[in-house]
PDB file of N, CA and C in Angstrom:
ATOM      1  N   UNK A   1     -24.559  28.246 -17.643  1.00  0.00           N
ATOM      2  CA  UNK A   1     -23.147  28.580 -17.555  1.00  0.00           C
ATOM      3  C   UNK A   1     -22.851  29.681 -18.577  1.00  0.00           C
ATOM      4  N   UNK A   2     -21.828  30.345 -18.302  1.00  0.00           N
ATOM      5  CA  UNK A   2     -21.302  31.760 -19.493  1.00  0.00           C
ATOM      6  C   UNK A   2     -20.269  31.132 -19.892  1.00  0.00           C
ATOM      7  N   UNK A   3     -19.829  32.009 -20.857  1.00  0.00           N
ATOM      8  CA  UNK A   3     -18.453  32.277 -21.346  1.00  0.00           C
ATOM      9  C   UNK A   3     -17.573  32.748 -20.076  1.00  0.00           C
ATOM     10  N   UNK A   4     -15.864  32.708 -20.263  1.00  0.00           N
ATOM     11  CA  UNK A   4     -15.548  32.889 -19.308  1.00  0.00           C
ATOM     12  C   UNK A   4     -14.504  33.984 -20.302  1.00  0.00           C
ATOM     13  N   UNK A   5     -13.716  35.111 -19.296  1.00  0.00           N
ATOM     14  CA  UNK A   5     -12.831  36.008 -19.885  1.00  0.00           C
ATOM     15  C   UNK A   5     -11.636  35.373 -19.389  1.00  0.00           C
ATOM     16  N   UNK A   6     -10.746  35.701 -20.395  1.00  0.00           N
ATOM     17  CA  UNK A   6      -9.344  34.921 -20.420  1.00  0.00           C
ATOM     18  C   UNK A   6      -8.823  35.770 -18.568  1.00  0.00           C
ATOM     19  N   UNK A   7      -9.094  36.707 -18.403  1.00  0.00           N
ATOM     20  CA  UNK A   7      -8.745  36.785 -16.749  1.00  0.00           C
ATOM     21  C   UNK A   7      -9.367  35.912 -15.514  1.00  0.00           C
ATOM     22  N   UNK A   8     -10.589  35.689 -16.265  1.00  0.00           N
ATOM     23  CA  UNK A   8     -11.236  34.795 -15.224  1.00  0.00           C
ATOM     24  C   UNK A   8     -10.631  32.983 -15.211  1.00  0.00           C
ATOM     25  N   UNK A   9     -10.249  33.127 -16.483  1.00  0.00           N
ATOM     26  CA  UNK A   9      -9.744  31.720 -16.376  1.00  0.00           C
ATOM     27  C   UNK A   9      -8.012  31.885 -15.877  1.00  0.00           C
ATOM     28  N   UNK A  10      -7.437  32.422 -16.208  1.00  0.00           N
ATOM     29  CA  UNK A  10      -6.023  32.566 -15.367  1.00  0.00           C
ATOM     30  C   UNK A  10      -6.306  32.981 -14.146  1.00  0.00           C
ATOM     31  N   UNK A  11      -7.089  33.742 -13.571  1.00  0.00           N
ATOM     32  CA  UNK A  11      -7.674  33.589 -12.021  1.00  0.00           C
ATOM     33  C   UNK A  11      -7.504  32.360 -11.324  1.00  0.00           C
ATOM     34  N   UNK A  12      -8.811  31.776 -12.303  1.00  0.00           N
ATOM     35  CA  UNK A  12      -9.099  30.121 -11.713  1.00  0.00           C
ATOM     36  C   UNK A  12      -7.660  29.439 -11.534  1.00  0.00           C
ATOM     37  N   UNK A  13      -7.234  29.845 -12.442  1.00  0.00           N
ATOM     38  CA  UNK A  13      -5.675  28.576 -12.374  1.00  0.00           C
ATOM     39  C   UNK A  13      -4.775  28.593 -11.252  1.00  0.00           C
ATOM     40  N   UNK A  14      -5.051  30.439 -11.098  1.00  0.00           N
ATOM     41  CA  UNK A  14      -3.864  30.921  -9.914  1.00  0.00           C
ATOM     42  C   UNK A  14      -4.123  30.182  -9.298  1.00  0.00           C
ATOM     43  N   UNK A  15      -5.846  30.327  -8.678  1.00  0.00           N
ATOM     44  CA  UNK A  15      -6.372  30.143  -7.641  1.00  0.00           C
ATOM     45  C   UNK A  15      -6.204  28.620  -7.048  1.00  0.00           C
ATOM     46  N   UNK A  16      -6.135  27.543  -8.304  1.00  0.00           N
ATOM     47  CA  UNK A  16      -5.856  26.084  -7.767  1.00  0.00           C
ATOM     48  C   UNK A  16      -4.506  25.668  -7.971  1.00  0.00           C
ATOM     49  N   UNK A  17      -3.936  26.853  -8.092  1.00  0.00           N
ATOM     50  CA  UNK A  17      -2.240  25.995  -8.023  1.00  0.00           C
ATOM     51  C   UNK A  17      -2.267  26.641  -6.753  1.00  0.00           C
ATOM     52  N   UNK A  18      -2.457  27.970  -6.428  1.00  0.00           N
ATOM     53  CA  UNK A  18      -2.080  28.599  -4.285  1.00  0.00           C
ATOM     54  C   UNK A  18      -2.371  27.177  -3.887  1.00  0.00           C
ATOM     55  N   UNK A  19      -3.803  26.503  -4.154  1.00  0.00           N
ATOM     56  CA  UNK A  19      -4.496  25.723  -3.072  1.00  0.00           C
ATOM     57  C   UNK A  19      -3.625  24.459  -3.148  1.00  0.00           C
ATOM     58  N   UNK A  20      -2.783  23.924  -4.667  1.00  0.00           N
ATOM     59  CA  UNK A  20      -2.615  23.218  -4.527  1.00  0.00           C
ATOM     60  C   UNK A  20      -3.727  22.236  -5.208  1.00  0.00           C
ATOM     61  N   UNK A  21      -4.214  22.304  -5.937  1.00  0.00           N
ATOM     62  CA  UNK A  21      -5.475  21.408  -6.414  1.00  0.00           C
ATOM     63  C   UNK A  21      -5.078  21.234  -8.136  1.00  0.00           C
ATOM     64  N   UNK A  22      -5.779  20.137  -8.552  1.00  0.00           N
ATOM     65  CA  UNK A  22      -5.532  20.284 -10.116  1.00  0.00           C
ATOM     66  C   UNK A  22      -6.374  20.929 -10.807  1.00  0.00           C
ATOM     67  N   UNK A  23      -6.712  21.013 -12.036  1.00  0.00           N
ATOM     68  CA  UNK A  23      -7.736  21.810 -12.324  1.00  0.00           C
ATOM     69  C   UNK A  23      -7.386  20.969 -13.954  1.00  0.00           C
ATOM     70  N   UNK A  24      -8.477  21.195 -14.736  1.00  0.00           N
ATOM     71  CA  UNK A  24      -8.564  21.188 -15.982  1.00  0.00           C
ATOM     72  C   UNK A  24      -9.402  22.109 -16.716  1.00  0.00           C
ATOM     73  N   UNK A  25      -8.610  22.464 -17.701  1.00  0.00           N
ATOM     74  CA  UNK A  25      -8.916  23.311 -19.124  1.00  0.00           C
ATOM     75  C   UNK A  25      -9.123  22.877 -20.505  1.00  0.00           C
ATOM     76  N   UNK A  26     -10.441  23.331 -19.843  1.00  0.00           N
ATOM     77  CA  UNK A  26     -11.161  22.387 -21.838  1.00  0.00           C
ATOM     78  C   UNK A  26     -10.895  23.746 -22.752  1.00  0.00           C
ATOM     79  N   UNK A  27     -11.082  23.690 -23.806  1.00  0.00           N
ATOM     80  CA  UNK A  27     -10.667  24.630 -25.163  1.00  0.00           C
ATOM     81  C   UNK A  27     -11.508  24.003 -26.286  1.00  0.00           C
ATOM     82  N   UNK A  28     -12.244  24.677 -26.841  1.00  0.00           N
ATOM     83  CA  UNK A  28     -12.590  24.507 -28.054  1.00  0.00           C
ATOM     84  C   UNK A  28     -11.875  24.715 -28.983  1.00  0.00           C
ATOM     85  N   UNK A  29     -11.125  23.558 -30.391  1.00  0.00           N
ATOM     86  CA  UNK A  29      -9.575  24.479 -31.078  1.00  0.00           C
ATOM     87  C   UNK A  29      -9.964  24.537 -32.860  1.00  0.00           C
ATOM     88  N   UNK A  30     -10.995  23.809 -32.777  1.00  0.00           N
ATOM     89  CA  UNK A  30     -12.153  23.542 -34.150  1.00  0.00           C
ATOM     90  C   UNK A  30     -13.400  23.426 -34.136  1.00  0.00           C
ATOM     91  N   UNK A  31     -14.170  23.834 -34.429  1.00  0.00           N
ATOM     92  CA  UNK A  31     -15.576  23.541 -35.479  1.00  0.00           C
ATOM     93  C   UNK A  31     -15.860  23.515 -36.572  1.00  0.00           C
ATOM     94  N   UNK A  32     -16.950  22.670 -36.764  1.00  0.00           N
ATOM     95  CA  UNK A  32     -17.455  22.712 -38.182  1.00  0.00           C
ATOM     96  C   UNK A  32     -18.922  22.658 -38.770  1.00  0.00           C
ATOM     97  N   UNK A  33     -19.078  23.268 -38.870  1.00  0.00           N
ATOM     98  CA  UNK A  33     -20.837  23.032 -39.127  1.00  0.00           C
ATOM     99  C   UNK A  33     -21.473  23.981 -38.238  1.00  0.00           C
ATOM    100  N   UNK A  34     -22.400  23.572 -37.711  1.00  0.00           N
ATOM    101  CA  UNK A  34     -23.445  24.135 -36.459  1.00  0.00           C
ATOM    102  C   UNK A  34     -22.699  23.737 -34.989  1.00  0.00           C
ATOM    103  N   UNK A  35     -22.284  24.391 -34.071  1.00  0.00           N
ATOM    104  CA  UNK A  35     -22.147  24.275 -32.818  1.00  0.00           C
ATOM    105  C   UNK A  35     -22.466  25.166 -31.738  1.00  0.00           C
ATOM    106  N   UNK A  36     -22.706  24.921 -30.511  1.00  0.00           N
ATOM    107  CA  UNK A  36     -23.450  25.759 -29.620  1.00  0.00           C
ATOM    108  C   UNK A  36     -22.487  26.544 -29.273  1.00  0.00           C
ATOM    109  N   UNK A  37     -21.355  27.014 -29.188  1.00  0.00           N
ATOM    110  CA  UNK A  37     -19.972  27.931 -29.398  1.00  0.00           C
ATOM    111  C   UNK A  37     -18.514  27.392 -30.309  1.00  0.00           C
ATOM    112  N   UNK A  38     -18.085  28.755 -29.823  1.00  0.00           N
ATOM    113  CA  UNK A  38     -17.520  28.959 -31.049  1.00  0.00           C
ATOM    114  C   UNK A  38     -16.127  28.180 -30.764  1.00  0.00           C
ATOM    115  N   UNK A  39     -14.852  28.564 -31.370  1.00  0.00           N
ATOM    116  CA  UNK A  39     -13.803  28.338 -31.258  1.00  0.00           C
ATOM    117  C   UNK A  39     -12.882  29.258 -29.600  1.00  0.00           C
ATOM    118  N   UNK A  40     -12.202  28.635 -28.832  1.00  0.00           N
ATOM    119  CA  UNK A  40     -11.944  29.557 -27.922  1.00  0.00           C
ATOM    120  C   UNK A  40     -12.552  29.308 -27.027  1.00  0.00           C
ATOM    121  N   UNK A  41     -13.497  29.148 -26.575  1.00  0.00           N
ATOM    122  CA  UNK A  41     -14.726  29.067 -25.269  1.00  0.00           C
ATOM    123  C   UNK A  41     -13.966  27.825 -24.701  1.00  0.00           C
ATOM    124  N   UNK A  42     -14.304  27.963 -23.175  1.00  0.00           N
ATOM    125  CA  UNK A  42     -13.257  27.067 -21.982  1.00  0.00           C
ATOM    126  C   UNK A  42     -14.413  26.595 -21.097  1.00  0.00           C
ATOM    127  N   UNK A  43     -14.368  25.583 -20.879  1.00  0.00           N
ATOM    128  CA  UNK A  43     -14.360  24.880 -19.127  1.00  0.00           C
ATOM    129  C   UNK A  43     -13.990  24.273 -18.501  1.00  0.00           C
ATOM    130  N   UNK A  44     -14.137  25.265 -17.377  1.00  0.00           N
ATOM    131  CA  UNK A  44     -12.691  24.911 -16.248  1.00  0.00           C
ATOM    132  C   UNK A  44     -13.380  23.520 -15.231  1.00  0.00           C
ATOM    133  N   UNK A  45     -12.590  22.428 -15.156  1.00  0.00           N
ATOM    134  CA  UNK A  45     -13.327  21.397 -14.758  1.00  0.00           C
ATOM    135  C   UNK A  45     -12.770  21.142 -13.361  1.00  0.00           C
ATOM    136  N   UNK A  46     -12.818  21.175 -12.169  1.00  0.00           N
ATOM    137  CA  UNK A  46     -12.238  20.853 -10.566  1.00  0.00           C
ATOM    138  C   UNK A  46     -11.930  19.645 -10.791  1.00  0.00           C
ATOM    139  N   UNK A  47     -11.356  19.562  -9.405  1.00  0.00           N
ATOM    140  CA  UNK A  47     -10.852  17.873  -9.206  1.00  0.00           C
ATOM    141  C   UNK A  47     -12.272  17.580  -8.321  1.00  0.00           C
ATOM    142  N   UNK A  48     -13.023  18.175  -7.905  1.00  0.00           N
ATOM    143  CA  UNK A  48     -14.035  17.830  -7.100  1.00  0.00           C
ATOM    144  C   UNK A  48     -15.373  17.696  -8.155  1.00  0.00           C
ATOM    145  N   UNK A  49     -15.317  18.229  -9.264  1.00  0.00           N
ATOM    146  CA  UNK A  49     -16.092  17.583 -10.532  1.00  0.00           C
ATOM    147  C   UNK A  49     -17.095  18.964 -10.368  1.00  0.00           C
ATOM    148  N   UNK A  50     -16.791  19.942  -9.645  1.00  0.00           N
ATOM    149  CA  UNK A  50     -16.786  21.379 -10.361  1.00  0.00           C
ATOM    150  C   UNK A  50     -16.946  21.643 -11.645  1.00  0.00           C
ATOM    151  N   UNK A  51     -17.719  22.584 -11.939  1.00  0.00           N
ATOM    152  CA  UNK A  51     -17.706  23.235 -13.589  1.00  0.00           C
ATOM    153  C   UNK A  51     -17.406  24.982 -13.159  1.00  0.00           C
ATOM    154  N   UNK A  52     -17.137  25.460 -14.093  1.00  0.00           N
ATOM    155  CA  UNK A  52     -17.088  26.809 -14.437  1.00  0.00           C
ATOM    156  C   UNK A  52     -17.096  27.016 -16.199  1.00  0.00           C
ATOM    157  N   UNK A  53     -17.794  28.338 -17.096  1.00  0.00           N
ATOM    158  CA  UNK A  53     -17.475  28.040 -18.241  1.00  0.00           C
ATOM    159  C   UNK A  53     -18.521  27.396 -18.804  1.00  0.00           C
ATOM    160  N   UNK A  54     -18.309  27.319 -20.312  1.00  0.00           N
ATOM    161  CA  UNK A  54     -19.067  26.735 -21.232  1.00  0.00           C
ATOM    162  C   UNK A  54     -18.422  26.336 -22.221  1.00  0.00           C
ATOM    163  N   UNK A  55     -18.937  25.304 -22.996  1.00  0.00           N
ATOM    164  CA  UNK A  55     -18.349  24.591 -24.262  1.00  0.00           C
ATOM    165  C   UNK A  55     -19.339  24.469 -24.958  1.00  0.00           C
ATOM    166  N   UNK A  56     -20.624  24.513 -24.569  1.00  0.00           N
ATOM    167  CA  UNK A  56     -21.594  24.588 -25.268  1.00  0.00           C
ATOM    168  C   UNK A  56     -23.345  24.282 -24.842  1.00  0.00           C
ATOM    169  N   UNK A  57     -23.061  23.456 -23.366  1.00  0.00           N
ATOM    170  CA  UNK A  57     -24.312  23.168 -22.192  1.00  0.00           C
ATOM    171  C   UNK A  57     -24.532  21.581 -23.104  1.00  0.00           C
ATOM    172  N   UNK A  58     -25.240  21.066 -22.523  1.00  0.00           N
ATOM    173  CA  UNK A  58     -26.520  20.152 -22.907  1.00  0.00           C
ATOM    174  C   UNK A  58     -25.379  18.006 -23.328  1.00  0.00           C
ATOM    175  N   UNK A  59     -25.455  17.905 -24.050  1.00  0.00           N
ATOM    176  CA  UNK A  59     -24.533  16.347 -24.078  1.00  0.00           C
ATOM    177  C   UNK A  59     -23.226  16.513 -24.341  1.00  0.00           C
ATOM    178  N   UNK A  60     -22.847  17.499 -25.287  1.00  0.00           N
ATOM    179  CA  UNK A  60     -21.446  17.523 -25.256  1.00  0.00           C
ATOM    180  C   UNK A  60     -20.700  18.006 -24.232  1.00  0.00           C
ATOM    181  N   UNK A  61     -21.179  18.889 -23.530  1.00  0.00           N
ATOM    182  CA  UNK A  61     -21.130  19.465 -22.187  1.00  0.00           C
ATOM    183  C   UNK A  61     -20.213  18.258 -21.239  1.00  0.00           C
ATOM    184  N   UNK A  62     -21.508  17.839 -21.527  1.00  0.00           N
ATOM    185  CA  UNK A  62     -21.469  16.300 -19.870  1.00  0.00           C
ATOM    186  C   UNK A  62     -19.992  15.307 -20.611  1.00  0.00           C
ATOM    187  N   UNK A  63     -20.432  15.047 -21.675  1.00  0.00           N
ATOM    188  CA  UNK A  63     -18.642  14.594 -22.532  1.00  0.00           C
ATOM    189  C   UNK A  63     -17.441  15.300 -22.198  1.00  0.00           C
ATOM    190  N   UNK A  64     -17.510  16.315 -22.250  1.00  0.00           N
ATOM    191  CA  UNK A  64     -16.204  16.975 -22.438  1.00  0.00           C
ATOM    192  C   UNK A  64     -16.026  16.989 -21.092  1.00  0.00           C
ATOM    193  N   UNK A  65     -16.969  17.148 -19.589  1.00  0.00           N
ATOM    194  CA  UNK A  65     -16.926  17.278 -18.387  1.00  0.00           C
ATOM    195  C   UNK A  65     -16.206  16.016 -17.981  1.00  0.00           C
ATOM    196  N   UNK A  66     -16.705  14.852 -18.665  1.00  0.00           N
ATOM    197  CA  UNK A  66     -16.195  13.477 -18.417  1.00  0.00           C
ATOM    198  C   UNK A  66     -14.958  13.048 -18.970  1.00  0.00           C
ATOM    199  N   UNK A  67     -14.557  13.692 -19.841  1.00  0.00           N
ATOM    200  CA  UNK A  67     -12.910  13.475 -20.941  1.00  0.00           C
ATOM    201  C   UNK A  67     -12.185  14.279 -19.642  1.00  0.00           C
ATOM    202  N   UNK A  68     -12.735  15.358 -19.222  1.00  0.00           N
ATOM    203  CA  UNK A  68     -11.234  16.250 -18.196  1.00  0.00           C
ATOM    204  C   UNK A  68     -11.242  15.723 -17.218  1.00  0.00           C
ATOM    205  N   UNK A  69     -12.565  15.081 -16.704  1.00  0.00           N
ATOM    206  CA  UNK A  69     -12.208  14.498 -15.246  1.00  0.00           C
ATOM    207  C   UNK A  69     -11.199  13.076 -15.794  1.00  0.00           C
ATOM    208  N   UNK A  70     -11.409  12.685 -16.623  1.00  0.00           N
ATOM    209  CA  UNK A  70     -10.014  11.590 -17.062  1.00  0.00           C
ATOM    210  C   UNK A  70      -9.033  12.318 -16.999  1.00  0.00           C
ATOM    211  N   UNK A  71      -8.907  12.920 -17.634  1.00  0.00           N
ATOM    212  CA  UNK A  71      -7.858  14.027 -17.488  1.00  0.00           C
ATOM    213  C   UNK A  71      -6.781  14.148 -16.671  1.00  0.00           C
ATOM    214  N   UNK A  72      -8.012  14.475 -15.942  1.00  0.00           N
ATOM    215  CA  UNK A  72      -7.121  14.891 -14.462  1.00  0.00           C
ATOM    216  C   UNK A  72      -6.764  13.586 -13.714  1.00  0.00           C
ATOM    217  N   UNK A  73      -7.663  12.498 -13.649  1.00  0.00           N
ATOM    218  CA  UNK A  73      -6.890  11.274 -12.899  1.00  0.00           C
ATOM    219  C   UNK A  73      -5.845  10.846 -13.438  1.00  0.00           C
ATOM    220  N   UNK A  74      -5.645  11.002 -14.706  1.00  0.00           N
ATOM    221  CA  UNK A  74      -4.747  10.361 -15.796  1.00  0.00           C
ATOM    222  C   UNK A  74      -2.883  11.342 -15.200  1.00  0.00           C
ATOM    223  N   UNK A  75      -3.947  12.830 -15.518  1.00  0.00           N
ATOM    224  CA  UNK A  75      -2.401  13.545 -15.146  1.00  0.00           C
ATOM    225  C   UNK A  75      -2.104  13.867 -16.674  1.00  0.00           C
ATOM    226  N   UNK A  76      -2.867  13.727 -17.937  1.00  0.00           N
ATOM    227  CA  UNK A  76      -2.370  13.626 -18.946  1.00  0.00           C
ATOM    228  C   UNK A  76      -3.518  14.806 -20.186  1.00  0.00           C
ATOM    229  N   UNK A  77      -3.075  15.610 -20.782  1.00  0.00           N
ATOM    230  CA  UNK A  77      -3.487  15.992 -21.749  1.00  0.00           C
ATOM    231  C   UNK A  77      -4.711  15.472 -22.612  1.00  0.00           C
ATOM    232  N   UNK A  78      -5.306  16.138 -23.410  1.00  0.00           N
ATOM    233  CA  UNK A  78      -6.004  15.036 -24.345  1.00  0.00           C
ATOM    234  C   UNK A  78      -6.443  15.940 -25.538  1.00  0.00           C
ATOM    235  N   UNK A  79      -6.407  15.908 -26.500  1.00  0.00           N
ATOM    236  CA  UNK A  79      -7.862  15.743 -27.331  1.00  0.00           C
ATOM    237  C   UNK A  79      -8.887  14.976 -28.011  1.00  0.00           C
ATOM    238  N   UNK A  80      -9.761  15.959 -28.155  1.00  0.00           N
ATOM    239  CA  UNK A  80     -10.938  14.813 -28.342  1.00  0.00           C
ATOM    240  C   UNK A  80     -11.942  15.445 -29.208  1.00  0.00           C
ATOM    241  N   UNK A  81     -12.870  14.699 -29.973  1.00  0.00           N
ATOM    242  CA  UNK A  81     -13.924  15.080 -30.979  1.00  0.00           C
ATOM    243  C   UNK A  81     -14.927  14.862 -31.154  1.00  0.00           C
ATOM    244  N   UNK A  82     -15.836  15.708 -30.627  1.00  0.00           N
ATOM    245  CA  UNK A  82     -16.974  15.495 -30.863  1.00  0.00           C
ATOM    246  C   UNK A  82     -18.462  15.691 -31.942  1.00  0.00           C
ATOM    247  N   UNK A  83     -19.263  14.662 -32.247  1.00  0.00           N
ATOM    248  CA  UNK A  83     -20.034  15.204 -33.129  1.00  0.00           C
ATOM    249  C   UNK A  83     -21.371  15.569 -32.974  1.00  0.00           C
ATOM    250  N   UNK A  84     -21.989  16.835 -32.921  1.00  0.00           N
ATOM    251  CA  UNK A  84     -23.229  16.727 -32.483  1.00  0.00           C
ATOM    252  C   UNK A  84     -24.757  17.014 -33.140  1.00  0.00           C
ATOM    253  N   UNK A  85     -24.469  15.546 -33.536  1.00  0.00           N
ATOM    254  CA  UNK A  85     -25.404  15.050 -34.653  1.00  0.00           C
ATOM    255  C   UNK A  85     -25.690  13.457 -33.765  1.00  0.00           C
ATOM    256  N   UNK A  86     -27.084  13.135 -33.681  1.00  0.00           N
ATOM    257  CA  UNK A  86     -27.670  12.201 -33.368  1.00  0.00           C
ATOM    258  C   UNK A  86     -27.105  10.992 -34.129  1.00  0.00           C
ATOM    259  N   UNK A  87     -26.901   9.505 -33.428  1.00  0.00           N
ATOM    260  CA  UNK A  87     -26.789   8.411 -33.734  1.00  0.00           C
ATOM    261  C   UNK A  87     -27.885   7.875 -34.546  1.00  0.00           C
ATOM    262  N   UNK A  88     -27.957   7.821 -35.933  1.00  0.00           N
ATOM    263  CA  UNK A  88     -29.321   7.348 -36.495  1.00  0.00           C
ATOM    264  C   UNK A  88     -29.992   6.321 -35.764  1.00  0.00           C
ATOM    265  N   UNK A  89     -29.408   5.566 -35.150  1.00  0.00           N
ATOM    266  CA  UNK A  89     -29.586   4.494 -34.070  1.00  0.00           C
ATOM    267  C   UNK A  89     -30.985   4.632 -33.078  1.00  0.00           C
ATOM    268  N   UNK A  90     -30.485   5.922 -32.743  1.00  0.00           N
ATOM    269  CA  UNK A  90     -31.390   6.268 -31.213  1.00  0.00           C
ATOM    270  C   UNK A  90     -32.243   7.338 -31.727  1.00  0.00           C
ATOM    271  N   UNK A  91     -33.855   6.834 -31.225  1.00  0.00           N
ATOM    272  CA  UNK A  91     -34.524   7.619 -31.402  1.00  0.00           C
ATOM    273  C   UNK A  91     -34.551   8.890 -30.931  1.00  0.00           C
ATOM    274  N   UNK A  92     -35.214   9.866 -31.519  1.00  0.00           N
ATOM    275  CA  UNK A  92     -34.562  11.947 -31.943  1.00  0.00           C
ATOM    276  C   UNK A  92     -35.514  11.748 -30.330  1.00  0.00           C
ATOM    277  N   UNK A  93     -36.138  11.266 -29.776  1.00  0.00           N
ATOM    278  CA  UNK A  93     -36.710  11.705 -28.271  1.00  0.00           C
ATOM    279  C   UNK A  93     -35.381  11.441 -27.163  1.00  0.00           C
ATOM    280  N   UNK A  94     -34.649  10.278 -27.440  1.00  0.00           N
ATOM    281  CA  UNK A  94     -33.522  10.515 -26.281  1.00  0.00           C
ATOM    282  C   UNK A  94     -32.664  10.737 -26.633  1.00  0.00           C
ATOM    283  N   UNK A  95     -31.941  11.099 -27.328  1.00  0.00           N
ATOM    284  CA  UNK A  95     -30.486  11.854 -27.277  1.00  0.00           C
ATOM    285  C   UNK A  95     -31.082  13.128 -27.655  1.00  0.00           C
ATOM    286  N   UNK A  96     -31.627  13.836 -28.817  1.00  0.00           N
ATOM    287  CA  UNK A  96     -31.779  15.124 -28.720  1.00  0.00           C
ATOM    288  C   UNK A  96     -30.637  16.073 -29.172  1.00  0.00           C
ATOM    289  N   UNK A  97     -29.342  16.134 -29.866  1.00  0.00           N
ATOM    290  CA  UNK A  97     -28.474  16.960 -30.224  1.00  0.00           C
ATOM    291  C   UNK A  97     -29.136  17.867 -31.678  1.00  0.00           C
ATOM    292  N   UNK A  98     -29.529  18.492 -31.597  1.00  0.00           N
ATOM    293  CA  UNK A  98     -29.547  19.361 -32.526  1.00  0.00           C
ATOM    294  C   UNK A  98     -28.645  20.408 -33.649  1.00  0.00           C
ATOM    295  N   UNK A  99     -27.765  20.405 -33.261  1.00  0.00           N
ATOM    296  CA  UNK A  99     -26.537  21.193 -33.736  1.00  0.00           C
ATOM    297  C   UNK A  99     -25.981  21.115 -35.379  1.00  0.00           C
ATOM    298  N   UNK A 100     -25.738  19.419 -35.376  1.00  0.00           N
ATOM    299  CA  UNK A 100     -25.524  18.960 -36.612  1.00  0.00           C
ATOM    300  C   UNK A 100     -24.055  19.293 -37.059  1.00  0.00           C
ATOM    301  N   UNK A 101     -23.496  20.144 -36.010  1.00  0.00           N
ATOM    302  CA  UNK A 101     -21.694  20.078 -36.451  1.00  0.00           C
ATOM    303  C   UNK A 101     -21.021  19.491 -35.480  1.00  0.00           C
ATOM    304  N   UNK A 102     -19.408  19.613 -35.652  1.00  0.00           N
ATOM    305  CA  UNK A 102     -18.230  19.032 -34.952  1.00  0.00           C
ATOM    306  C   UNK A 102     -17.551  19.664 -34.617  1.00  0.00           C
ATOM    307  N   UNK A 103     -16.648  19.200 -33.117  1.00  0.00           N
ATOM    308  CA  UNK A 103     -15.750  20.626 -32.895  1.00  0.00           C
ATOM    309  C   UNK A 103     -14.337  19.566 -31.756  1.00  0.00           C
ATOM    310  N   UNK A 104     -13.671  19.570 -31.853  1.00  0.00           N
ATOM    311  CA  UNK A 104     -12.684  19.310 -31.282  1.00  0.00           C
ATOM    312  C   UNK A 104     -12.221  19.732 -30.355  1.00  0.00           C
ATOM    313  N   UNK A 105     -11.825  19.690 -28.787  1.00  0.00           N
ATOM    314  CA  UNK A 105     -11.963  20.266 -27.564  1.00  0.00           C
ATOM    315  C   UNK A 105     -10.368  19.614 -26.869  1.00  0.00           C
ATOM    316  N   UNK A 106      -9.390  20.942 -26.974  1.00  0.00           N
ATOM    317  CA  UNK A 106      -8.219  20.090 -26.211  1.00  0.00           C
ATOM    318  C   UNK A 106      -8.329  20.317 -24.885  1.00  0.00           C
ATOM    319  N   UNK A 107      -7.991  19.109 -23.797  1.00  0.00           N
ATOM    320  CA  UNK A 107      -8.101  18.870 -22.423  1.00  0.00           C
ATOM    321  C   UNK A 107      -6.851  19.506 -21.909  1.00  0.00           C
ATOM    322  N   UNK A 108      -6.413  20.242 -21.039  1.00  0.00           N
ATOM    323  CA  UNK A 108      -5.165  20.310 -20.377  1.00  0.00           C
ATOM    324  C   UNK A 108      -5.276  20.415 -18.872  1.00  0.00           C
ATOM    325  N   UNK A 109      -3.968  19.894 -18.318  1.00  0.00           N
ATOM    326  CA  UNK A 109      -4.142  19.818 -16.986  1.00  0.00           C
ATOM    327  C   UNK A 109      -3.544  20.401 -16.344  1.00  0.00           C
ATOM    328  N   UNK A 110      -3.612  21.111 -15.474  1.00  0.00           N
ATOM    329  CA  UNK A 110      -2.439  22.265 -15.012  1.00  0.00           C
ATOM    330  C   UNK A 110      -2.639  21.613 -13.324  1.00  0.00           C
ATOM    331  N   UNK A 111      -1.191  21.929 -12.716  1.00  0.00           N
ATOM    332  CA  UNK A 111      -1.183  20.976 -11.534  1.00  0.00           C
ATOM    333  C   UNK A 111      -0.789  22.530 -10.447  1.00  0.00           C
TER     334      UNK A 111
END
């Protein structure tokens, strides 16, 4: 997935309010530490569980994909925080986050 340009994402929006569809807009609005992007970076999430965009690929990805599809059933806003630093818990072969920082991602839902 890329980055997306702020035209491409007001595109997308036009494009699912003509149709009539919901759509959600992830935002990155903090980091801290190490993260796979920066502040600013979007993905645009369908009601059909569509992606467009990047937040960063790989587990936080699939999180933040899963917070907007709440999102959108909810009808409701969100933020949310993530850390991507391994659970000392689980061995470094299955989870795998490498990053070692945090970044906060607001959900919005545009109808």
């Amino acid at each position: 997935m890329s980055l997306l340009t702020q035209s491409e994402v007001y595109a997308e929006i036009t494009k699912a309010q003509g149709a009539k569809r919901k759509l959600a807009v992830a935002t990155i609005v903090t980091t801290s530490g190490s993260t796979p992007q920066r502040t600013g970076a979007k993905l645009l999430v369908f009601e059909d569980g569509r992606m467009m965009g990047t937040v960063g690929g790989g587990c936080v990805e699939a999180d933040v994909w899963a917070e907007a599809r709440e999102a959108l059933a909810e009808n409701k806003p969100r933020l949310c925080k993530f850390s991507l630093r391994d659970n000392p818990d689980v061995p470094p072969d299955e989870e795998g986050m490498i990053c070692g920082g945090d970044m906060e991602v607001f959900i919005e839902v545009w109808n």
